[in-house]
N, C-alpha and C. Protein backbone atom coordinates (compact mmCIF):
# COMPACT_ATOMS: atom_id res chain seq x y z
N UNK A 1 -140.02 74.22 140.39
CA UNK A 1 -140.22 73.18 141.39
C UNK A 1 -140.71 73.78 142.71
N UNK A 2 -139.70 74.68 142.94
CA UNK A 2 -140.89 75.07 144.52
C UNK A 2 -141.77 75.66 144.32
N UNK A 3 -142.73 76.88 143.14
CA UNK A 3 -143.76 77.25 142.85
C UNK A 3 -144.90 76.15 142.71
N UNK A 4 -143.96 74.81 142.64
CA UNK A 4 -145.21 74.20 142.91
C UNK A 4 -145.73 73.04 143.90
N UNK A 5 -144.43 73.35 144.81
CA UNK A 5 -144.33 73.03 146.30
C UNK A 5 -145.03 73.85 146.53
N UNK A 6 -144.99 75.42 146.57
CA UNK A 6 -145.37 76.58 147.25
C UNK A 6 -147.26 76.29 147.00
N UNK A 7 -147.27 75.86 146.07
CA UNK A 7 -149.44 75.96 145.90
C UNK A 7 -149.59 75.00 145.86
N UNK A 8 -149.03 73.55 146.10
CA UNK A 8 -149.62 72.10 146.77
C UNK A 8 -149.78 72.50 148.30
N UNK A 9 -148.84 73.21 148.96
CA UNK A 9 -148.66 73.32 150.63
C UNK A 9 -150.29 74.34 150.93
N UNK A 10 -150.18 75.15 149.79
CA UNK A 10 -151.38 76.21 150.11
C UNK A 10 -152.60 75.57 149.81
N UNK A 11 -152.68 73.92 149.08
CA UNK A 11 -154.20 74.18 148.77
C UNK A 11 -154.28 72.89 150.18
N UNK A 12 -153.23 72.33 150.45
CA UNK A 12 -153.42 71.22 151.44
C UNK A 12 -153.77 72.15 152.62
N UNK A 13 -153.04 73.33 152.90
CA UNK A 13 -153.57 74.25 154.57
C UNK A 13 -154.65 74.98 154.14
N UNK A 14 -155.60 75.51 152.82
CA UNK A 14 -156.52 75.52 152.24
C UNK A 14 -157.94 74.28 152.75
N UNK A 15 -157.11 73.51 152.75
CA UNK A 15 -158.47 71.81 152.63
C UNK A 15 -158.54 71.60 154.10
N UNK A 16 -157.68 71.89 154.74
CA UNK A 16 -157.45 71.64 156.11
C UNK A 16 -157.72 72.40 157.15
N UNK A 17 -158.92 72.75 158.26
CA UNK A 17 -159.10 73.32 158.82
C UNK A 17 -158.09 73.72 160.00
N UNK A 18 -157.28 72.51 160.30
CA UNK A 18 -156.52 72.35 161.85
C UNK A 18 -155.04 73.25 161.08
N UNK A 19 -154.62 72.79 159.74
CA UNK A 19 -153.82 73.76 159.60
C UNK A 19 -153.72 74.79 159.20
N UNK A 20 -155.15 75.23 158.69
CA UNK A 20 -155.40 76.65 158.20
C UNK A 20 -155.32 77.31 159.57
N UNK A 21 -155.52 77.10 160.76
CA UNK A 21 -155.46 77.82 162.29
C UNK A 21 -154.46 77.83 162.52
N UNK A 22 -153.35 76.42 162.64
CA UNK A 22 -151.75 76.94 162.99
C UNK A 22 -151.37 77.53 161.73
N UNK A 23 -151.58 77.69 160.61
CA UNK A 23 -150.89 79.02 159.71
C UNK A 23 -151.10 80.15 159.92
N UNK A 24 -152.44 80.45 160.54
CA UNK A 24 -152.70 81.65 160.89
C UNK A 24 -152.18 82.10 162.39
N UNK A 25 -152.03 81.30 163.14
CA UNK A 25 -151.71 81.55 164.52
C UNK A 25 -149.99 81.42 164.43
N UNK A 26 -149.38 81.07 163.50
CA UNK A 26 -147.74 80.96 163.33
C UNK A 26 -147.89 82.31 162.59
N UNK A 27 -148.69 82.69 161.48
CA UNK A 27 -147.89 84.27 161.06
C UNK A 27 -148.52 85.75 161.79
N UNK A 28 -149.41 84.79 162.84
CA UNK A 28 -149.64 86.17 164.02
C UNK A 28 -148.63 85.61 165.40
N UNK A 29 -147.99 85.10 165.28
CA UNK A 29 -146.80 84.66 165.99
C UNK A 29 -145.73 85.26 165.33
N UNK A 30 -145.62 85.13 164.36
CA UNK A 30 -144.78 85.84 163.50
C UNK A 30 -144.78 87.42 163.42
N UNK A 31 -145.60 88.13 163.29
CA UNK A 31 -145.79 89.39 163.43
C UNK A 31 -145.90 89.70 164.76
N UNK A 32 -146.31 89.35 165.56
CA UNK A 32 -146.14 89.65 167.27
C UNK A 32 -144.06 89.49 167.99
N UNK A 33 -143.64 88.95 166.81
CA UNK A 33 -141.80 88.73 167.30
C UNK A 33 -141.63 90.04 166.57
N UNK A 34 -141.96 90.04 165.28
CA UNK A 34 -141.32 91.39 164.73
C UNK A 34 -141.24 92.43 165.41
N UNK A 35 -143.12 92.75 165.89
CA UNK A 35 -142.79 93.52 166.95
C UNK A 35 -142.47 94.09 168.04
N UNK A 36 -142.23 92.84 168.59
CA UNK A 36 -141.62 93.21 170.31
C UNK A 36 -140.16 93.11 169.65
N UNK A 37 -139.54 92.89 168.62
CA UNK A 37 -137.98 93.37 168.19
C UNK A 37 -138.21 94.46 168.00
N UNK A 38 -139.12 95.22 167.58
CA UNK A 38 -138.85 96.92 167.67
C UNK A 38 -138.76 97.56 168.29
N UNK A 39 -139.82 97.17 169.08
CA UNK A 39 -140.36 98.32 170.42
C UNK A 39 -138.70 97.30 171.18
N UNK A 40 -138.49 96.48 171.25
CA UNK A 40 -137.01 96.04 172.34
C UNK A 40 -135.52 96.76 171.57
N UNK A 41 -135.22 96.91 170.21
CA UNK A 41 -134.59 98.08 169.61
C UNK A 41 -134.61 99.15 170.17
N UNK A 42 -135.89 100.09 170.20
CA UNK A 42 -136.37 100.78 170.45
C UNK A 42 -136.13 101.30 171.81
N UNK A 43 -136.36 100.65 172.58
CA UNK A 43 -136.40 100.63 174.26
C UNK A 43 -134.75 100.44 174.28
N UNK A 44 -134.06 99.57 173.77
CA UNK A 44 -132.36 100.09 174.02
C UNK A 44 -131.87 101.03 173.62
N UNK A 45 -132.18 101.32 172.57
CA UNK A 45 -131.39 102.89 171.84
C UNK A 45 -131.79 103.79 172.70
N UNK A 46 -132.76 103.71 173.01
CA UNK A 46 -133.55 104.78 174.93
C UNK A 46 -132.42 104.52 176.16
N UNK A 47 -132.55 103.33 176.57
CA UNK A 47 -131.48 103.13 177.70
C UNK A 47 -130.25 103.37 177.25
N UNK A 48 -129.68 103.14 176.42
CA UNK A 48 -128.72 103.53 175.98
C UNK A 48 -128.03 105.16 175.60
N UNK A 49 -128.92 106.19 175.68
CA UNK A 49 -128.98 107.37 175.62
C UNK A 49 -129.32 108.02 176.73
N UNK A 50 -130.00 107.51 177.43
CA UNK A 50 -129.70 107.75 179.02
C UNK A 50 -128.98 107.23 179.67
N UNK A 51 -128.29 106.38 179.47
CA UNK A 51 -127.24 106.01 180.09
C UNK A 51 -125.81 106.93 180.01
N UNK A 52 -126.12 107.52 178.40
CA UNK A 52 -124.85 108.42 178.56
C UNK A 52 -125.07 109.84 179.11
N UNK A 53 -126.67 109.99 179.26
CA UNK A 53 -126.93 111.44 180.03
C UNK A 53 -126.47 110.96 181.02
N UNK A 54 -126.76 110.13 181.53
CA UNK A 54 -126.38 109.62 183.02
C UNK A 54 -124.94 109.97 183.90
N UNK A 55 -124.24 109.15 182.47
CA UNK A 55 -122.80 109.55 182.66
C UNK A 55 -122.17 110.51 182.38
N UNK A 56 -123.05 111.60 181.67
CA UNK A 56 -122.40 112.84 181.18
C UNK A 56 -122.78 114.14 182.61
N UNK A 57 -123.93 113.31 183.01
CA UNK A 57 -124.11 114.51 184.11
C UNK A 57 -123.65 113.67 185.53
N UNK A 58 -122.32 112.72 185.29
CA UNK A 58 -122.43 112.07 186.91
C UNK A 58 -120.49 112.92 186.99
N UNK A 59 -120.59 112.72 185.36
CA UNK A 59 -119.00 113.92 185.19
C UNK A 59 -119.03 115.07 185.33
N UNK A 60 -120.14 115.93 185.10
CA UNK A 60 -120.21 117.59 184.89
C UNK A 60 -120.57 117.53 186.74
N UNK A 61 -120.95 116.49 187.66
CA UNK A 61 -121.16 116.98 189.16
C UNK A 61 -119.96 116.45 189.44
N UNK A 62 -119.04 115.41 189.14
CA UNK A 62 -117.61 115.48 189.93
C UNK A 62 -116.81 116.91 189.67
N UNK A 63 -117.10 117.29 187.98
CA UNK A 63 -116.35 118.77 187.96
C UNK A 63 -116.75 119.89 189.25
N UNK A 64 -118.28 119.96 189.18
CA UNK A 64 -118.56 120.94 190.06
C UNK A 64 -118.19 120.70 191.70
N UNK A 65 -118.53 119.29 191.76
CA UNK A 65 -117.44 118.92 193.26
C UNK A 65 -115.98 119.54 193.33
N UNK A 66 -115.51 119.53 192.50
CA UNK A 66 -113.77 119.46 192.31
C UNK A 66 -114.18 121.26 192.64
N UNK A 67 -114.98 121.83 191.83
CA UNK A 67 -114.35 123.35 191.52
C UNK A 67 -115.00 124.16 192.93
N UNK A 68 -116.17 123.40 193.47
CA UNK A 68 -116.49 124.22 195.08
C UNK A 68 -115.92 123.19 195.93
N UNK A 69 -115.24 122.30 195.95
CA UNK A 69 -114.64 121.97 197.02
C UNK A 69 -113.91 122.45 198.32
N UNK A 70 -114.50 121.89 198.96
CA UNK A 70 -114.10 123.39 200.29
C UNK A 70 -112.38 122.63 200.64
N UNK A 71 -111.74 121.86 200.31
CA UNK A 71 -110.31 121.47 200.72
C UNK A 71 -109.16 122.49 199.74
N UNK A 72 -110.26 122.55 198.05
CA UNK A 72 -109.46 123.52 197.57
C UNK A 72 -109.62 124.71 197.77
N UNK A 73 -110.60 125.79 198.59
CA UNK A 73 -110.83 126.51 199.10
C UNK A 73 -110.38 127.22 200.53
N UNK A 74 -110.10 128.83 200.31
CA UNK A 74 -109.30 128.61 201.72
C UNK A 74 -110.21 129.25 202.73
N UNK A 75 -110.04 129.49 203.43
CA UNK A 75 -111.00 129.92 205.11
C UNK A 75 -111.97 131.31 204.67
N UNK A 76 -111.33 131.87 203.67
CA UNK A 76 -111.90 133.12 203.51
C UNK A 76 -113.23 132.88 202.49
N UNK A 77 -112.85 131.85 201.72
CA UNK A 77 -113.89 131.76 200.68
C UNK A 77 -114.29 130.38 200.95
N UNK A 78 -114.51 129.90 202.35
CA UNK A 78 -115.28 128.46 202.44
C UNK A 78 -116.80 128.64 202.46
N UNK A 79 -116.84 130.27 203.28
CA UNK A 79 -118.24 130.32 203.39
C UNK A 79 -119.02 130.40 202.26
N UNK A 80 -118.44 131.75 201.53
CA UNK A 80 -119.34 131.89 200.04
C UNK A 80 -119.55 129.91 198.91
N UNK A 81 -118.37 129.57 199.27
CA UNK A 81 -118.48 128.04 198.34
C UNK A 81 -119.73 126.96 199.39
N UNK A 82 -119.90 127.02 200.92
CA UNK A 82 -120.63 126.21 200.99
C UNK A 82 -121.87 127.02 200.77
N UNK A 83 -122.40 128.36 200.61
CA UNK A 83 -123.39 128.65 200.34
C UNK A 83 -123.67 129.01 199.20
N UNK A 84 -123.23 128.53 198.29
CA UNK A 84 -123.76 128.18 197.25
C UNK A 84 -124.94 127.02 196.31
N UNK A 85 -125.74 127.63 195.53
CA UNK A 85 -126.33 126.46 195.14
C UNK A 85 -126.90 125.96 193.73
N UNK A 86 -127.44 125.14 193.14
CA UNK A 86 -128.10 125.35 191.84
C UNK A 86 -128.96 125.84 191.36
N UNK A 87 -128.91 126.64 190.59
CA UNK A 87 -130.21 127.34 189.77
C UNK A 87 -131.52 126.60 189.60
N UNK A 88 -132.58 126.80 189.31
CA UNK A 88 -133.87 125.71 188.78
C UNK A 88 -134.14 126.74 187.89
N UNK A 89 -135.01 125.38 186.46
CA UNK A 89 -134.56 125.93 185.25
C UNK A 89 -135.57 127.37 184.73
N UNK A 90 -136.74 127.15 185.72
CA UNK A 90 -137.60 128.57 185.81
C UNK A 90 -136.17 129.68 185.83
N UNK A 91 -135.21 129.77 186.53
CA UNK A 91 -134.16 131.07 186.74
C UNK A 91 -132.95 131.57 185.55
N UNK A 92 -133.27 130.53 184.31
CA UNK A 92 -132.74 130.90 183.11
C UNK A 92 -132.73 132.08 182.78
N UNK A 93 -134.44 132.16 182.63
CA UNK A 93 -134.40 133.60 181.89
C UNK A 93 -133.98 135.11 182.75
N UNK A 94 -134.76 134.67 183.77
CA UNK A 94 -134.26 136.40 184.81
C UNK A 94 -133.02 136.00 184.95
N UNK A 95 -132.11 135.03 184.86
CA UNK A 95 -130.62 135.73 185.30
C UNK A 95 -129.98 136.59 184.08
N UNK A 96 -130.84 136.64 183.00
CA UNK A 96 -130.56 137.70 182.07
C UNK A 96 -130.58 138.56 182.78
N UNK A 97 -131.87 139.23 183.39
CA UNK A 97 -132.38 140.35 183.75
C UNK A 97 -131.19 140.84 184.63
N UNK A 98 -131.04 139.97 185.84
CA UNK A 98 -129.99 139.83 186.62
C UNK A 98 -128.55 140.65 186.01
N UNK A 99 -128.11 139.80 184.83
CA UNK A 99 -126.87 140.19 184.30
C UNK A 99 -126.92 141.74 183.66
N UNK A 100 -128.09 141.90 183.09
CA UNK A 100 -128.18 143.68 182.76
C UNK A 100 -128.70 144.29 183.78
N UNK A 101 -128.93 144.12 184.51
CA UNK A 101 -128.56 144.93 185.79
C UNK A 101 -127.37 145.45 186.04
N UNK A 102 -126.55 144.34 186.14
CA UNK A 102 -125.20 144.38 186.98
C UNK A 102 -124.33 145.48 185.88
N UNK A 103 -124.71 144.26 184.64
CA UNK A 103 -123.77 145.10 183.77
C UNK A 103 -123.59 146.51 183.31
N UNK A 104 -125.55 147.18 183.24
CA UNK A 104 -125.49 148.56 182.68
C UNK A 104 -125.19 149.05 183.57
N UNK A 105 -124.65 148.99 184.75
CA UNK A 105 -123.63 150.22 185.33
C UNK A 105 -122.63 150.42 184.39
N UNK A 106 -122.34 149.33 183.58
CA UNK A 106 -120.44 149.96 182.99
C UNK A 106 -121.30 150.29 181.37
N UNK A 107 -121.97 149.47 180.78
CA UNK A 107 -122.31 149.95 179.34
C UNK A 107 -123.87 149.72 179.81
N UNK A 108 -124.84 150.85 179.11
CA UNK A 108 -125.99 150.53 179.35
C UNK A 108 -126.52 149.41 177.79
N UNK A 109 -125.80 149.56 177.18
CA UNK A 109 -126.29 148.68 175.45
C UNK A 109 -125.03 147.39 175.42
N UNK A 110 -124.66 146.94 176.87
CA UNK A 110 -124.32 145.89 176.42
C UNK A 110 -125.42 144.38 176.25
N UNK A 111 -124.35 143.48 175.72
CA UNK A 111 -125.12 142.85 174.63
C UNK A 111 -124.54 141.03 176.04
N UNK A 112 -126.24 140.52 175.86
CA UNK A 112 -126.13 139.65 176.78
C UNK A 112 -127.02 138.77 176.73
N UNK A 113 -126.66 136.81 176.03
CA UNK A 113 -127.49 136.18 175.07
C UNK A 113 -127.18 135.11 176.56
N UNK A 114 -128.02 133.77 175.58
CA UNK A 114 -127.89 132.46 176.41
C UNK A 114 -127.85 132.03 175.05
N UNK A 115 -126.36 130.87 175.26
CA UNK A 115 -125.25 130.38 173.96
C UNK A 115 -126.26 129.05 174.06
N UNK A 116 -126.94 128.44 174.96
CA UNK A 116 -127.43 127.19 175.13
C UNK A 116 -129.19 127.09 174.88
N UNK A 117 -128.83 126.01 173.60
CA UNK A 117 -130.07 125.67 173.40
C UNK A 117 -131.54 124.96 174.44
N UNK A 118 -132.35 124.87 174.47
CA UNK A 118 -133.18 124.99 175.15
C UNK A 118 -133.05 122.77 175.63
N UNK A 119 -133.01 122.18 174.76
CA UNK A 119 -132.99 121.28 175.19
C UNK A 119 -131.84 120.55 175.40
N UNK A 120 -130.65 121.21 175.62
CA UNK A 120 -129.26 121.07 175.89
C UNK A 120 -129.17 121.96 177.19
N UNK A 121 -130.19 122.75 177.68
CA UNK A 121 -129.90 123.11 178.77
C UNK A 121 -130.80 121.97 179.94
N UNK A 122 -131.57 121.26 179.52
CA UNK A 122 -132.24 119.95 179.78
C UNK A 122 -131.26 118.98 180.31
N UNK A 123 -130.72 118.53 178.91
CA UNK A 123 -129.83 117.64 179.13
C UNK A 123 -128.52 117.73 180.27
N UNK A 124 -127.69 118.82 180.02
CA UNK A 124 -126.61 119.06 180.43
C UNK A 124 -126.57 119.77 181.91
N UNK A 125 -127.60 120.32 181.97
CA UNK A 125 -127.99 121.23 183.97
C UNK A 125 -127.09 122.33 183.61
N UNK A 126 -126.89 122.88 182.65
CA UNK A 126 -126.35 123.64 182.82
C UNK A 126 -126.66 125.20 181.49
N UNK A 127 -126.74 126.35 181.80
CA UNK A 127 -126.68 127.55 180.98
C UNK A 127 -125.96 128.26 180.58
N UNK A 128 -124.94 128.43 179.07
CA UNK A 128 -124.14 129.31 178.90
C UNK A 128 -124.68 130.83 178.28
N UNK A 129 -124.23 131.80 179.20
CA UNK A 129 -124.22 133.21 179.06
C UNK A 129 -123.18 134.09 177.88
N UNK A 130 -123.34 134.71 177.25
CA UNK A 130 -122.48 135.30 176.45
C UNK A 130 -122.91 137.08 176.94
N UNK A 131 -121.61 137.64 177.07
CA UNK A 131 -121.95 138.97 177.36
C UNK A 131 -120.54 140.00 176.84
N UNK A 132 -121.21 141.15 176.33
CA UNK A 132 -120.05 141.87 175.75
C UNK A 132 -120.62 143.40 176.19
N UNK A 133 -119.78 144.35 176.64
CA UNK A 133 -119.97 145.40 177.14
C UNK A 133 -118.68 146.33 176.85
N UNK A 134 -118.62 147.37 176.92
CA UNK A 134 -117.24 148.58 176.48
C UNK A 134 -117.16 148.87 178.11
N UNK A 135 -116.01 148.99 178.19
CA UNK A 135 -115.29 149.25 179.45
C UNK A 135 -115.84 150.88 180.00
N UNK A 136 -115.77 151.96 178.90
CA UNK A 136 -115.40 153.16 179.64
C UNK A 136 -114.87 154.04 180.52
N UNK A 137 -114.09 153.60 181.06
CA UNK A 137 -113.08 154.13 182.15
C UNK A 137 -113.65 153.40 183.27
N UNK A 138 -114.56 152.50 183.57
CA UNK A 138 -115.21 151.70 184.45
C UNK A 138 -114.01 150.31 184.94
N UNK A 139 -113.29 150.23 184.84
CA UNK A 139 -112.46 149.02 184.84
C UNK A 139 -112.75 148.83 187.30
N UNK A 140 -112.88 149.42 187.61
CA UNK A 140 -113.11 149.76 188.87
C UNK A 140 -114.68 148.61 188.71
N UNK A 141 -115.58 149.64 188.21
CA UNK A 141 -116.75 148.90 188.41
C UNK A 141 -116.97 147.55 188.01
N UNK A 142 -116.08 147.16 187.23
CA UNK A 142 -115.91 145.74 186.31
C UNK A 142 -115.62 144.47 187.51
N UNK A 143 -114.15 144.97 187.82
CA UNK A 143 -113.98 144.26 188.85
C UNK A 143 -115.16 143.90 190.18
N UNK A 144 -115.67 145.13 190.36
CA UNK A 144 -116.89 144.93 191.22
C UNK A 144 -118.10 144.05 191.29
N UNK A 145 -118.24 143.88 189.57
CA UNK A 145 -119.20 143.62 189.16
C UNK A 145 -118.94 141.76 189.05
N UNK A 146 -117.46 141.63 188.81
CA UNK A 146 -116.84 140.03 188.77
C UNK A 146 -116.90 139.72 190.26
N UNK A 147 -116.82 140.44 191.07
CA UNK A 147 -116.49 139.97 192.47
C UNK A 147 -118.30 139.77 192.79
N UNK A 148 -119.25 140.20 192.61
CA UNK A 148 -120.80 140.35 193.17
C UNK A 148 -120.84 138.87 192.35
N UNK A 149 -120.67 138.59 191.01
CA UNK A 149 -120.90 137.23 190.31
C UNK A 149 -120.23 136.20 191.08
N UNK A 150 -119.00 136.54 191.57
CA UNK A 150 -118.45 135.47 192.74
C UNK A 150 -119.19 135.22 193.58
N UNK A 151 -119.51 136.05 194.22
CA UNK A 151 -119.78 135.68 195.54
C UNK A 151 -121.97 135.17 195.63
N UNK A 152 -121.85 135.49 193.86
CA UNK A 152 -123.46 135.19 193.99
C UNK A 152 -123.66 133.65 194.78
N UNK A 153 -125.21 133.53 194.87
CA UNK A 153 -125.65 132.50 195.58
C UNK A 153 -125.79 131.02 194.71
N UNK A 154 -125.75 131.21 193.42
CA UNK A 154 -125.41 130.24 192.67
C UNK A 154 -124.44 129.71 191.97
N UNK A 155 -124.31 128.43 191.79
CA UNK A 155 -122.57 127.85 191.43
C UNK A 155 -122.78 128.75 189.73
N UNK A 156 -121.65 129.62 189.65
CA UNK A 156 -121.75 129.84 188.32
C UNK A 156 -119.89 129.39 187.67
N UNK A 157 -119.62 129.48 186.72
CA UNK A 157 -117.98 129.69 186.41
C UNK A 157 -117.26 130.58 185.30
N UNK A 158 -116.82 131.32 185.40
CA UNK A 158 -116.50 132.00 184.19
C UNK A 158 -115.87 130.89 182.91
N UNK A 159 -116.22 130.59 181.66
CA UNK A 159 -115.72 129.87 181.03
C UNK A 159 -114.71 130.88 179.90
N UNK A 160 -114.70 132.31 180.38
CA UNK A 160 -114.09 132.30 178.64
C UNK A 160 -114.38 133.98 179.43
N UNK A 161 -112.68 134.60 179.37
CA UNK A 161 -112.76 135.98 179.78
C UNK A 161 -111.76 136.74 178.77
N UNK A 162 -112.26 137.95 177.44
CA UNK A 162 -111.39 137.80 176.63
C UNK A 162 -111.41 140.01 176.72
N UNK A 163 -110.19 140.96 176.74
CA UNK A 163 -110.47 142.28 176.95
C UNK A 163 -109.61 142.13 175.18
N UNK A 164 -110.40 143.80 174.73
CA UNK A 164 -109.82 144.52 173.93
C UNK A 164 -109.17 145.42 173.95
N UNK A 165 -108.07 145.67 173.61
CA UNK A 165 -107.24 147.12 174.13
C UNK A 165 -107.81 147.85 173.30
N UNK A 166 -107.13 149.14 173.10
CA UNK A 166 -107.10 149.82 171.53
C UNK A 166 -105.98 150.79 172.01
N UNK A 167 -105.52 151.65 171.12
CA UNK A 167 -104.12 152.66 171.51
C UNK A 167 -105.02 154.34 171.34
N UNK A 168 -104.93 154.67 172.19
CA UNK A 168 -104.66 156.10 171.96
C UNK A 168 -104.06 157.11 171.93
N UNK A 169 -103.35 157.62 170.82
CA UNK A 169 -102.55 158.52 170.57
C UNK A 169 -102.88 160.20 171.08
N UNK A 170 -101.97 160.72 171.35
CA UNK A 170 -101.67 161.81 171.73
C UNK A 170 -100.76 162.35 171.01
N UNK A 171 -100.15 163.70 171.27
CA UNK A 171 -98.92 164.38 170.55
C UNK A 171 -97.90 163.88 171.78
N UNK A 172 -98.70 163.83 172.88
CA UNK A 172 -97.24 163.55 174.20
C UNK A 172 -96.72 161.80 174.08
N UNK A 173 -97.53 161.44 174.25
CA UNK A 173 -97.33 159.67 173.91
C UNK A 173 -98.52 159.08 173.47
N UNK A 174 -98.25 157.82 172.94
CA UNK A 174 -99.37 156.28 172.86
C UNK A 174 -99.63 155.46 174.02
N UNK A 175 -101.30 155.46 174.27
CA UNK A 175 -101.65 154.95 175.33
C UNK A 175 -102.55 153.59 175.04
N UNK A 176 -102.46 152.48 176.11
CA UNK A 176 -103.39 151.03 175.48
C UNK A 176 -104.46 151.88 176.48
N UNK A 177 -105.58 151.44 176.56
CA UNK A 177 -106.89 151.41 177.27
C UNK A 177 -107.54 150.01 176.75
N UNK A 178 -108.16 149.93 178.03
CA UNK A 178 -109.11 148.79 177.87
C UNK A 178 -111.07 149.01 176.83
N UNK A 179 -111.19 148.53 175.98
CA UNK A 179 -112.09 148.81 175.22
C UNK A 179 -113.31 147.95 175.07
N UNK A 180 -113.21 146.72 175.18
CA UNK A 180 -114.62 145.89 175.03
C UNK A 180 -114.10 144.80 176.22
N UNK A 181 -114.88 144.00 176.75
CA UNK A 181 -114.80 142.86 177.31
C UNK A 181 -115.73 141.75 176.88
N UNK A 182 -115.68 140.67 176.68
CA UNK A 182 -116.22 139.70 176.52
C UNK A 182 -115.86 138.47 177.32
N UNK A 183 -117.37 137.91 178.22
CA UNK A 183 -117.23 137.19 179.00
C UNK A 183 -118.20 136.02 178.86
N UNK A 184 -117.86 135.05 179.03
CA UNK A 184 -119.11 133.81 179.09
C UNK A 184 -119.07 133.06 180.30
N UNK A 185 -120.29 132.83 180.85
CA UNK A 185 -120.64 132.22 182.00
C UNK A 185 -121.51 131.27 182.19
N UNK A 186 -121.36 130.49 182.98
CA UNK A 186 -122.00 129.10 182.70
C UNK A 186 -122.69 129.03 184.02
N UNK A 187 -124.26 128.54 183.81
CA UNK A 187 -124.91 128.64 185.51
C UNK A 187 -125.72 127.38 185.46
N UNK A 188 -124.97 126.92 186.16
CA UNK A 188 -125.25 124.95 186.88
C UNK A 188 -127.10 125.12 187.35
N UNK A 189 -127.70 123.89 186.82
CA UNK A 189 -129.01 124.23 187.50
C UNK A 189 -129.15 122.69 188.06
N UNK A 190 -130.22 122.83 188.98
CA UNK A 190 -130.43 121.39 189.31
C UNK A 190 -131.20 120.47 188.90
């Protein structure tokens, strides 16, 4: 029964000029909704994903408010916190260079990556550092070397500071020494 509803309707908008035009102008009406539902899909799943960059980087700048805040800061270290600032993302790569600098004073073969993918350092403003170096009786220069990263000119934070002992024996006694360090650092860009 409707197969032959369906080809009486087609030969009548067939015979008919005025409705052969609104059939054609209703299923290019028809295909013109489909597609502004995509591209409008389309265009929300967008706002909608920036909206949470939005909100993911309106949280990672209250953190960095909170952590240079000069109220939690005391007189001695207000200056180094207000002169501080953000990296731009050209300064990714040389703060490698930067970091083996600093570092081959204590190991010249330490080992010093960026944990953050390239378009997560986009998203997020921010760069994680991974660095591992052997102490050598340097524990002096170490500290030196944490205090120059303090007081650098860019907001950085240590996220993750982990030492290895090891024992060394003698016939007189057993001694700990400090043996590897592993540190990760995170450098805020703007």
């Amino acid at each position: 029964m409707d197969k032959i509803l369906f080809k009486k309707t087609i030969k009548i908008i067939k015979k008919d000029a005025v409705l052969r035009t609104l059939f054609l102008l209703l299923s290019i009406f028809l295909i013109l909704i489909f597609i502004f539902l995509v591209f409008a899909s389309s265009y929300k799943g967008k706002t909608n994903k920036n909206s949470k960059d939005v909100e993911l980087n309106i949280q990672t700048l209250s953190q960095l408010e909170k952590i240079i805040s000069v109220d939690q800061v005391d007189d001695i270290n207000k200056e180094i916190a207000l002169n501080k600032k953000f990296a731009n993302y050209n300064q990714v790569v040389p703060f490698i260079t930067y970091l083996e600098d600093l570092f081959s004073i204590i190991d010249p073969n330490a080992v010093i990556l960026v944990k953050s993918l390239e378009s997560q350092i986009f998203s997020d403003h921010f760069a994680d550092y991974t660095i591992t170096f052997k102490v050598n009786n340097n524990i002096d220069s170490m500290f030196s070397i944490l205090d120059i990263l303090y007081k650098s000119e860019y907001i950085l934070k240590l996220m993750n500071f982990k030492m290895d002992y090891e024992q060394l024996e003698t016939e007189e006694k057993t001694t700990n020494y400090l043996s590897e360090v592993y540190l990760k650092i995170r450098l805020y860009l703007s």
